[in-house]
N, C-alpha and C. Protein backbone atom coordinates (compact mmCIF):
# COMPACT_ATOMS: atom_id res chain seq x y z
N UNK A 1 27.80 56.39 5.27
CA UNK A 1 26.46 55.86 5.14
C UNK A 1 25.77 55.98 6.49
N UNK A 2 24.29 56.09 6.46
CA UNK A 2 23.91 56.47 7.68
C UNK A 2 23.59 55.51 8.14
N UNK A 3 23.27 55.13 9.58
CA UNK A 3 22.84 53.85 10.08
C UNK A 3 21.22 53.66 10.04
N UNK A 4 20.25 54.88 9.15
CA UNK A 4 19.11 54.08 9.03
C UNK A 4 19.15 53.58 7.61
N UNK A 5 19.95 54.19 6.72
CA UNK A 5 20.20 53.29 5.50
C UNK A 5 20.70 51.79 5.09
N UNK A 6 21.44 51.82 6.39
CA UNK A 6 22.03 50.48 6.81
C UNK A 6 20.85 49.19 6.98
N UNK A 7 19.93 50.08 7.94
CA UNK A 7 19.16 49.00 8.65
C UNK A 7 18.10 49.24 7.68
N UNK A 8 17.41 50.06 6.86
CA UNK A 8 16.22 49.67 6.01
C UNK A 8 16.98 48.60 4.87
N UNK A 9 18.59 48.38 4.37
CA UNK A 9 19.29 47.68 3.63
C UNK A 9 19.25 46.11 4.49
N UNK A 10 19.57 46.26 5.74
CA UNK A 10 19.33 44.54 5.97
C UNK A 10 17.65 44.45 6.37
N UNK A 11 17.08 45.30 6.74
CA UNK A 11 15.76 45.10 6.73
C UNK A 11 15.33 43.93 5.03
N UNK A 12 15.19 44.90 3.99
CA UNK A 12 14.91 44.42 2.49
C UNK A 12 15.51 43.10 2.48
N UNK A 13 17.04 42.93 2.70
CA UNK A 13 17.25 41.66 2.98
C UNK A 13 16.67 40.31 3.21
N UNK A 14 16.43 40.36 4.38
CA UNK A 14 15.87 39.77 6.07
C UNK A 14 14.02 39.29 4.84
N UNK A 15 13.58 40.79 4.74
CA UNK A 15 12.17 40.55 4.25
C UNK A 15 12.48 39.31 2.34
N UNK A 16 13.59 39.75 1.37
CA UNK A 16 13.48 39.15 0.77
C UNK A 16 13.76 37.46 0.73
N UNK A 17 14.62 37.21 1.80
CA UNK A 17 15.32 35.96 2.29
C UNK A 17 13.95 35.01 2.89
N UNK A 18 13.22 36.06 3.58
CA UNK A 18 12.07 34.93 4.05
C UNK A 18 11.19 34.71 2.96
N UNK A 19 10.80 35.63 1.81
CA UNK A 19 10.02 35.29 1.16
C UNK A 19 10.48 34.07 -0.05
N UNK A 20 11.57 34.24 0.25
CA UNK A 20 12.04 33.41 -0.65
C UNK A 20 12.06 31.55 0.45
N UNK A 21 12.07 31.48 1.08
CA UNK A 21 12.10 30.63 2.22
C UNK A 21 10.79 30.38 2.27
N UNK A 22 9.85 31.43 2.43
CA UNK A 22 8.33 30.72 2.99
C UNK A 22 7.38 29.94 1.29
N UNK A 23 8.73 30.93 0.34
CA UNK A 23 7.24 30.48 -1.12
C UNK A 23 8.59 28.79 -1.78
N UNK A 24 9.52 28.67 -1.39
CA UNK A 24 9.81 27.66 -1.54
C UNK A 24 9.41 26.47 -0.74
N UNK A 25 9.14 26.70 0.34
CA UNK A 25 8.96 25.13 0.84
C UNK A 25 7.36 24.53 0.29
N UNK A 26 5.99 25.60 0.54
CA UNK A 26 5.18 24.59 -0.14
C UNK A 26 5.38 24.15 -1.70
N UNK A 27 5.98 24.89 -2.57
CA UNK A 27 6.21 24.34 -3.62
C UNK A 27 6.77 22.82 -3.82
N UNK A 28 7.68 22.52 -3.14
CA UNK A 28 8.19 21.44 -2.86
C UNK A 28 7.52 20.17 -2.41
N UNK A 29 6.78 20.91 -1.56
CA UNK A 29 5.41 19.73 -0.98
C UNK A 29 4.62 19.35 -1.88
N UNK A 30 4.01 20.20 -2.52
CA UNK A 30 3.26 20.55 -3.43
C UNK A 30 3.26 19.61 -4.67
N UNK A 31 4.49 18.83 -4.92
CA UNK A 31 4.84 18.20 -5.88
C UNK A 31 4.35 16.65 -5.66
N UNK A 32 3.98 16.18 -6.62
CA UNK A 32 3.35 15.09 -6.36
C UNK A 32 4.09 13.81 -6.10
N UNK A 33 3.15 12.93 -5.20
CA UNK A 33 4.34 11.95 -4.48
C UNK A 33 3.80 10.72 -4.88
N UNK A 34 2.86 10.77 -5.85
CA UNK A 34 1.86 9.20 -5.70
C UNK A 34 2.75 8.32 -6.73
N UNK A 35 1.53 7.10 -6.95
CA UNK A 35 2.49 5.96 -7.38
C UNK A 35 1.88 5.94 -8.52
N UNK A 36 2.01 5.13 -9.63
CA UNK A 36 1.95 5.10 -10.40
C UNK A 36 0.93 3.83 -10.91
N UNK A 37 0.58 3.60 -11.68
CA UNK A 37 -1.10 2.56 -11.82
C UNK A 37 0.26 1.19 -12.03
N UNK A 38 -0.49 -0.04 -11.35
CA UNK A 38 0.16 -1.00 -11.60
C UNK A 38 1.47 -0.93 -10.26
N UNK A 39 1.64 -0.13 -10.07
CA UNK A 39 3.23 -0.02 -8.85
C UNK A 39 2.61 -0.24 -7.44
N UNK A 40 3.72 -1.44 -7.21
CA UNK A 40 3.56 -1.67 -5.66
C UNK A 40 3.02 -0.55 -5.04
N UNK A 41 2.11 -1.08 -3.77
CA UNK A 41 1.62 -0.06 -2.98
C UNK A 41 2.35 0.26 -1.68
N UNK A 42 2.99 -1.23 -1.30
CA UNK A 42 3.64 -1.46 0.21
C UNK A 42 5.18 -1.72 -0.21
N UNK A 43 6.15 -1.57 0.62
CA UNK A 43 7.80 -2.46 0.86
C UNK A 43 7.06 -3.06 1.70
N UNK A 44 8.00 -4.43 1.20
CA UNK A 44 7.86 -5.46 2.00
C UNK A 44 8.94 -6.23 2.35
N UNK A 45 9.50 -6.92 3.78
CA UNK A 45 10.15 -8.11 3.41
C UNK A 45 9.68 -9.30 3.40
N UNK A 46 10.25 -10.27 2.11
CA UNK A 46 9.70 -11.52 1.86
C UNK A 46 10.54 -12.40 2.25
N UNK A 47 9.93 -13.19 3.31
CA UNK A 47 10.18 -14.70 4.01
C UNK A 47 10.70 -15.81 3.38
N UNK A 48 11.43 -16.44 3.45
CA UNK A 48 11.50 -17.95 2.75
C UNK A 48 9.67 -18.70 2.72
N UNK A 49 9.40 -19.28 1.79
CA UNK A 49 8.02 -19.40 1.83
C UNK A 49 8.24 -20.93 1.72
N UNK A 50 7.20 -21.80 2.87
CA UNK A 50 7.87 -23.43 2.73
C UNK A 50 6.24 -23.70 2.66
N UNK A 51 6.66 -25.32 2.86
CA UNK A 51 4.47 -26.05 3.28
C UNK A 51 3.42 -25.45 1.93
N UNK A 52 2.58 -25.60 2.91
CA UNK A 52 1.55 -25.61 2.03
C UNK A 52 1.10 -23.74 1.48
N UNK A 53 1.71 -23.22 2.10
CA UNK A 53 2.19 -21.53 1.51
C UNK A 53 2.69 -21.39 0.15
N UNK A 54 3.66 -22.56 -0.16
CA UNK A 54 4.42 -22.55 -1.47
C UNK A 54 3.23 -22.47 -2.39
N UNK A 55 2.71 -23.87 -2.29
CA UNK A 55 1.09 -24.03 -3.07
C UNK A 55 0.73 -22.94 -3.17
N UNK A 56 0.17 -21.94 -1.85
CA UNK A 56 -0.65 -20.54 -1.71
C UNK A 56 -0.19 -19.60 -2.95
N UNK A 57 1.28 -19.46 -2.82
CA UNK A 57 2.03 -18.35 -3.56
C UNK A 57 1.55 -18.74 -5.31
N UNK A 58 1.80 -20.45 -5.20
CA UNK A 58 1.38 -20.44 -6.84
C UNK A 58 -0.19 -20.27 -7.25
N UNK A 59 -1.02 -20.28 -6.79
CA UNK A 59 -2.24 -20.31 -6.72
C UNK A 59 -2.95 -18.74 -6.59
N UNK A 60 -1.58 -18.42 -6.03
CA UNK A 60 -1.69 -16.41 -5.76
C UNK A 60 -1.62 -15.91 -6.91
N UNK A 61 0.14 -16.67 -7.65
CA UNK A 61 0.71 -15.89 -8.50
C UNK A 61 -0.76 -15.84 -9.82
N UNK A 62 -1.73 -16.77 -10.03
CA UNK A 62 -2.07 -17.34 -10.96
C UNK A 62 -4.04 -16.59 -10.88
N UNK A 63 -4.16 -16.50 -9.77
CA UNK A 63 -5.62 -16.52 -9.33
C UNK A 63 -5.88 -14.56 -9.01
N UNK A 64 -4.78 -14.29 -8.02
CA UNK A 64 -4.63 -12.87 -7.33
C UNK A 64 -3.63 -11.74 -7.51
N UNK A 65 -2.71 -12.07 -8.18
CA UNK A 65 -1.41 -11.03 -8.17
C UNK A 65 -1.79 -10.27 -9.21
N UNK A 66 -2.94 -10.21 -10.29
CA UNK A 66 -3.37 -9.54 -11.26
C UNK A 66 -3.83 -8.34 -10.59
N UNK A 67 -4.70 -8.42 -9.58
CA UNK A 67 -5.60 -7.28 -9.15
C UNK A 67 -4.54 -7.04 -7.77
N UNK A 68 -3.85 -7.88 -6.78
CA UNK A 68 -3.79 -7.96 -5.55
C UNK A 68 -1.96 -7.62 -5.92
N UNK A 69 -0.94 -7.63 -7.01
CA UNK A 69 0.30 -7.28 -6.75
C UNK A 69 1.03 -9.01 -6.69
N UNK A 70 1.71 -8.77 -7.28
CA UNK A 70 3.02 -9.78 -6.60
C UNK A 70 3.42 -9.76 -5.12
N UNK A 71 3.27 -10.55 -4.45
CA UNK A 71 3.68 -11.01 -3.24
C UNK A 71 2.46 -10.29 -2.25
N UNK A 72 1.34 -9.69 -3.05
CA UNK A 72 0.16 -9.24 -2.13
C UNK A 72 0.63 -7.60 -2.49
N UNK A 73 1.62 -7.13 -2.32
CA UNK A 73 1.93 -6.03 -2.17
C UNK A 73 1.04 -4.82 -2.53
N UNK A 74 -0.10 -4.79 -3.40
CA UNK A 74 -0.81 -4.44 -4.41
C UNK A 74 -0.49 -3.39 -5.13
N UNK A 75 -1.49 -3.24 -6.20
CA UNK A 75 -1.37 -2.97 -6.92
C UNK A 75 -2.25 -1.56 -7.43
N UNK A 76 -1.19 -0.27 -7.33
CA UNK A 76 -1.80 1.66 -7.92
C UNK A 76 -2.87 0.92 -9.08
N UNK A 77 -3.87 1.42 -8.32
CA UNK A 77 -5.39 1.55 -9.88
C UNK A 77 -5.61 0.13 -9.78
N UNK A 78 -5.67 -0.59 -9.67
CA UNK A 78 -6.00 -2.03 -9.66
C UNK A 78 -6.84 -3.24 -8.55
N UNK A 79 -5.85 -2.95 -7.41
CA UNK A 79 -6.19 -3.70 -6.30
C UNK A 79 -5.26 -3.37 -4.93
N UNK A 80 -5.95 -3.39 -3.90
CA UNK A 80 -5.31 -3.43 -2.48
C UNK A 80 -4.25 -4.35 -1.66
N UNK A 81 -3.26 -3.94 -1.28
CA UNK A 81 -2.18 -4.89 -0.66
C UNK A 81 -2.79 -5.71 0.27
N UNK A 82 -2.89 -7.23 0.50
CA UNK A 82 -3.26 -8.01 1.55
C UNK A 82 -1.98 -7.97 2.91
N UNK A 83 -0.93 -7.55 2.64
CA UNK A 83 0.25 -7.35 3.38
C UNK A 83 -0.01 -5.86 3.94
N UNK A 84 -0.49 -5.25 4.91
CA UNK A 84 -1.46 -4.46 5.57
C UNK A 84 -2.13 -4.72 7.02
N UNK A 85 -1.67 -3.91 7.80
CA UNK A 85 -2.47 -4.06 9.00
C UNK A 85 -3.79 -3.84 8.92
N UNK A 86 -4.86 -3.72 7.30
CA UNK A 86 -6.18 -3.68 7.79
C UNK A 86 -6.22 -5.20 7.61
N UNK A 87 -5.80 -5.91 6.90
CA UNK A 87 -5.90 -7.31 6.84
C UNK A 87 -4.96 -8.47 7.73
N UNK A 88 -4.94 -7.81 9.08
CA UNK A 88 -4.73 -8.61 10.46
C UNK A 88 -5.23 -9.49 10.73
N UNK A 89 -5.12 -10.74 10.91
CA UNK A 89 -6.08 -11.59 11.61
C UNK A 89 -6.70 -11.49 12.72
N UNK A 90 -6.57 -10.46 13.79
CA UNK A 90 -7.82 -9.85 14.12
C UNK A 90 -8.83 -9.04 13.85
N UNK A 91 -8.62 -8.06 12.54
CA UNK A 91 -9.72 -7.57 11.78
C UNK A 91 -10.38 -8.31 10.61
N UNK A 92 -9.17 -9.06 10.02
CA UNK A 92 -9.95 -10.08 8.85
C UNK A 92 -9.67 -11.54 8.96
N UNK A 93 -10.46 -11.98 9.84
CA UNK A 93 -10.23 -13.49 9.81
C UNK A 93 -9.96 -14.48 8.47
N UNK A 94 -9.15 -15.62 8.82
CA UNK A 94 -9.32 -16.25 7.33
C UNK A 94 -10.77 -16.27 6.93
N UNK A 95 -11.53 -16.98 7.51
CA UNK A 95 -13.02 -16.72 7.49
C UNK A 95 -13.35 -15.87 6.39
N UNK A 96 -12.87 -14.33 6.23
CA UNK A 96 -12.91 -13.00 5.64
C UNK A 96 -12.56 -13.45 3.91
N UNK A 97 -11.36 -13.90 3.94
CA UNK A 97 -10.53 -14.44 2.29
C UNK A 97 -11.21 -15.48 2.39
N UNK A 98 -11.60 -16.44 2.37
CA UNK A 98 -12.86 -17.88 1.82
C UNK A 98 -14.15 -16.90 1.20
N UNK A 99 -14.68 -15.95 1.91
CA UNK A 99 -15.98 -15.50 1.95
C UNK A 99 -15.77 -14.45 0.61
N UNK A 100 -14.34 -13.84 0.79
CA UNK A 100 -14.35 -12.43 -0.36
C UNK A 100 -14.29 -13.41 -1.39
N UNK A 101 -13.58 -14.20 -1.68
CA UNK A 101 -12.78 -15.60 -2.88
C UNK A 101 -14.55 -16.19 -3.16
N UNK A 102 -15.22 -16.61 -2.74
CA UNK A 102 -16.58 -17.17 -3.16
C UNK A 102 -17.68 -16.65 -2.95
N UNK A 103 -17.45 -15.41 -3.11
CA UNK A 103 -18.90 -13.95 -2.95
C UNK A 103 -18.55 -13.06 -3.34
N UNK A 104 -17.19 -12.31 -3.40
CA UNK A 104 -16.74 -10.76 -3.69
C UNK A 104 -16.82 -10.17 -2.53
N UNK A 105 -16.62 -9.28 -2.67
CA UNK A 105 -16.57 -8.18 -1.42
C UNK A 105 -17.53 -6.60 -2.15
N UNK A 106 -17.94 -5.97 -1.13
CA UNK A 106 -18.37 -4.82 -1.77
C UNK A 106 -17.22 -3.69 -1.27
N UNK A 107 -17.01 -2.58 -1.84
CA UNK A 107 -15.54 -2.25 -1.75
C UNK A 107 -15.85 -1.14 -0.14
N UNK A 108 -15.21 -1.30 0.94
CA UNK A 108 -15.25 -0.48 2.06
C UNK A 108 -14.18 0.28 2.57
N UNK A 109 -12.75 -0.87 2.66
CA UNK A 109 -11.60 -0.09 3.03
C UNK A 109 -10.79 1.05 2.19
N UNK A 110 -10.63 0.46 0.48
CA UNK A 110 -10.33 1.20 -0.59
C UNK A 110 -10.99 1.44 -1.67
N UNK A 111 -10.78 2.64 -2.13
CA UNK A 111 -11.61 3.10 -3.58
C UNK A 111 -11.02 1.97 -4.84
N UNK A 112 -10.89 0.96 -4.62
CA UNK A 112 -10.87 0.05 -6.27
C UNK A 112 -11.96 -0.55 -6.52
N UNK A 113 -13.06 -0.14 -5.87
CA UNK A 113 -14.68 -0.13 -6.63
C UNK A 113 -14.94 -1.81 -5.87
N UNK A 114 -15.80 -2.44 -6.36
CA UNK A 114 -15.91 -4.16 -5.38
C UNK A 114 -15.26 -5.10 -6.24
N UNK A 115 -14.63 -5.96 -5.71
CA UNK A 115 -13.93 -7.11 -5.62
C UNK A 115 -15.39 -8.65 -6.31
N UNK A 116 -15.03 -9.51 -7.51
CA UNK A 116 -15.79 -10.34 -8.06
C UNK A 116 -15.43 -11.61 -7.57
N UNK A 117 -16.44 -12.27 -6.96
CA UNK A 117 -15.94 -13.77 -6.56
C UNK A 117 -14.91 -13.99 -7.55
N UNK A 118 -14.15 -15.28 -6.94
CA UNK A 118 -13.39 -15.58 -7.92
C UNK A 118 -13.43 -17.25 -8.15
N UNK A 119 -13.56 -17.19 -9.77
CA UNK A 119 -14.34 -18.59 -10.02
C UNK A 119 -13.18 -19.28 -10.34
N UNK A 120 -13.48 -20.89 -9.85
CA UNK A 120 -12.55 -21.95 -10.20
C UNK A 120 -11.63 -22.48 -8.61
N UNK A 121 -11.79 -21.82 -7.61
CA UNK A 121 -11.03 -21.75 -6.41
C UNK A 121 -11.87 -22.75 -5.34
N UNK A 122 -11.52 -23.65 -4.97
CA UNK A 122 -11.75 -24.30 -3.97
C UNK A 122 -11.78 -24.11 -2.28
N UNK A 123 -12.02 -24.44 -1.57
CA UNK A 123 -11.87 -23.58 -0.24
C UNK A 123 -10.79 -24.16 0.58
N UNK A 124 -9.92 -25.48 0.00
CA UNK A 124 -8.75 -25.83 0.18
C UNK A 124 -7.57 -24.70 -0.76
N UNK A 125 -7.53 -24.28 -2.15
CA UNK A 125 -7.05 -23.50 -2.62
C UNK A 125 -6.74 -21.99 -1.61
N UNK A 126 -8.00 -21.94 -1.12
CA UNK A 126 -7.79 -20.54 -0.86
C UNK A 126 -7.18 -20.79 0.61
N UNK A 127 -7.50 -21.88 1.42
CA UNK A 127 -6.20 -21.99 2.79
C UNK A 127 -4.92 -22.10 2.66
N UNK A 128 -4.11 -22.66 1.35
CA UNK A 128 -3.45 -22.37 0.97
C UNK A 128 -2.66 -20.99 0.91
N UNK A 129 -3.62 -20.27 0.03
CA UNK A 129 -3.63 -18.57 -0.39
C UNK A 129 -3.02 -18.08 1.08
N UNK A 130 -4.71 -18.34 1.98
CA UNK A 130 -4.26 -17.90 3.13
C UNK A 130 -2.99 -18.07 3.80
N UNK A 131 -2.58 -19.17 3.77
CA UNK A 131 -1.18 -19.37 4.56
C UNK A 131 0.20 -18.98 3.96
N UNK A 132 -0.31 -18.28 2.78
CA UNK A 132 0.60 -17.76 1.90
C UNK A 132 0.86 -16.21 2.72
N UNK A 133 -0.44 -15.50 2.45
CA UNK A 133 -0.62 -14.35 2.81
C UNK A 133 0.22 -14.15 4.76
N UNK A 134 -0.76 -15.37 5.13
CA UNK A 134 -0.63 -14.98 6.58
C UNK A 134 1.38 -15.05 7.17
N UNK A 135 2.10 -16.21 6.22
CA UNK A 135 3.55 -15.52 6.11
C UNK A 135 4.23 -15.00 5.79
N UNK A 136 3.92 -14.09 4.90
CA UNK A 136 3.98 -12.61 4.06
C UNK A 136 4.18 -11.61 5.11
N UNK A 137 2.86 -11.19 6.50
CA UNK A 137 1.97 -10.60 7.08
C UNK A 137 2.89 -10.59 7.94
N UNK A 138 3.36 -12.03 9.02
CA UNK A 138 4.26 -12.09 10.39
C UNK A 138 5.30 -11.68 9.96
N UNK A 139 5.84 -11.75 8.46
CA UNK A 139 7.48 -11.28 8.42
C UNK A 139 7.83 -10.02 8.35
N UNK A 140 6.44 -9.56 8.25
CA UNK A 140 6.08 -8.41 8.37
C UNK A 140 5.63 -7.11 9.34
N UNK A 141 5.47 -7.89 10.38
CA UNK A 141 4.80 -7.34 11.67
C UNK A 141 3.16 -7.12 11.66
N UNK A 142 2.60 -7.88 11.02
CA UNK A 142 1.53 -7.60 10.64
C UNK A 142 0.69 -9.50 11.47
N UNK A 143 0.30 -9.41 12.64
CA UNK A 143 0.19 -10.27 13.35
C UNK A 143 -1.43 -10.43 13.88
């Protein structure tokens, strides 16, 4: 065999090995990674929850975990995780949850369209909420 038969033979090689290499990897990417409507948005770890947080959590489970997820986490197609560094207490003061809870919000950070006051909630209820959320948040690194 001659040695340019050789080398146009690992040449074809070499050329079919990469094509096979370069058209597999975006395929792979390519595949969809999202979540599913209703499915947690965040992992989280959850804290022992004591005080007046306990209150928060039941008042969560009952008032917010519909649109907002169990344990805040939120919720694909529904509602936004409060367990989130956009909801820091230096970007969203409690101040922020009293005001969204008895006005709504118009929607800015995520596409789930605006947020409806929410009726029946007191502004003791929702410090509660808050202190629910806000130890959710530290166990979280979210400070």
């Amino acid at each position: 065999m001659k040695k340019s038969h050789l080398l146009i033979g690992v040449c074809a090689v070499v050329v079919v090995a990469a094509f096979i290499a370069v058209r597999s990897g975006p395929v792979e990417e390519a595949a969809p990674q999202g979540t599913l409507e209703g499915e947690a948005m965040v992992a989280i770890q959850m804290p022992p929850i004591e005080g007046n947080a306990t209150i928060g959590q039941r008042i969560f489970d009952v008032s917010c975990a519909s649109c907002h997820g169990v344990n805040a986490v939120g919720a694909e197609g529904s509602g936004p995780p409060l367990i989130h560094k956009i909801y820091e207490p230096s970007h969203h003061a409690d101040e922020a949850f009293q005001r969204a809870v008895s006005q709504g919000v118009r929607s800015h950070h995520w596409q789930f369209g605006d947020m409806p006051p929410v009726e029946g909630l007191t502004r003791g209820d929702v410090s509660m909420v808050i202190a629910y959320i806000r130890e959710i948040q530290r166990a979280n690194g979210i400070n």
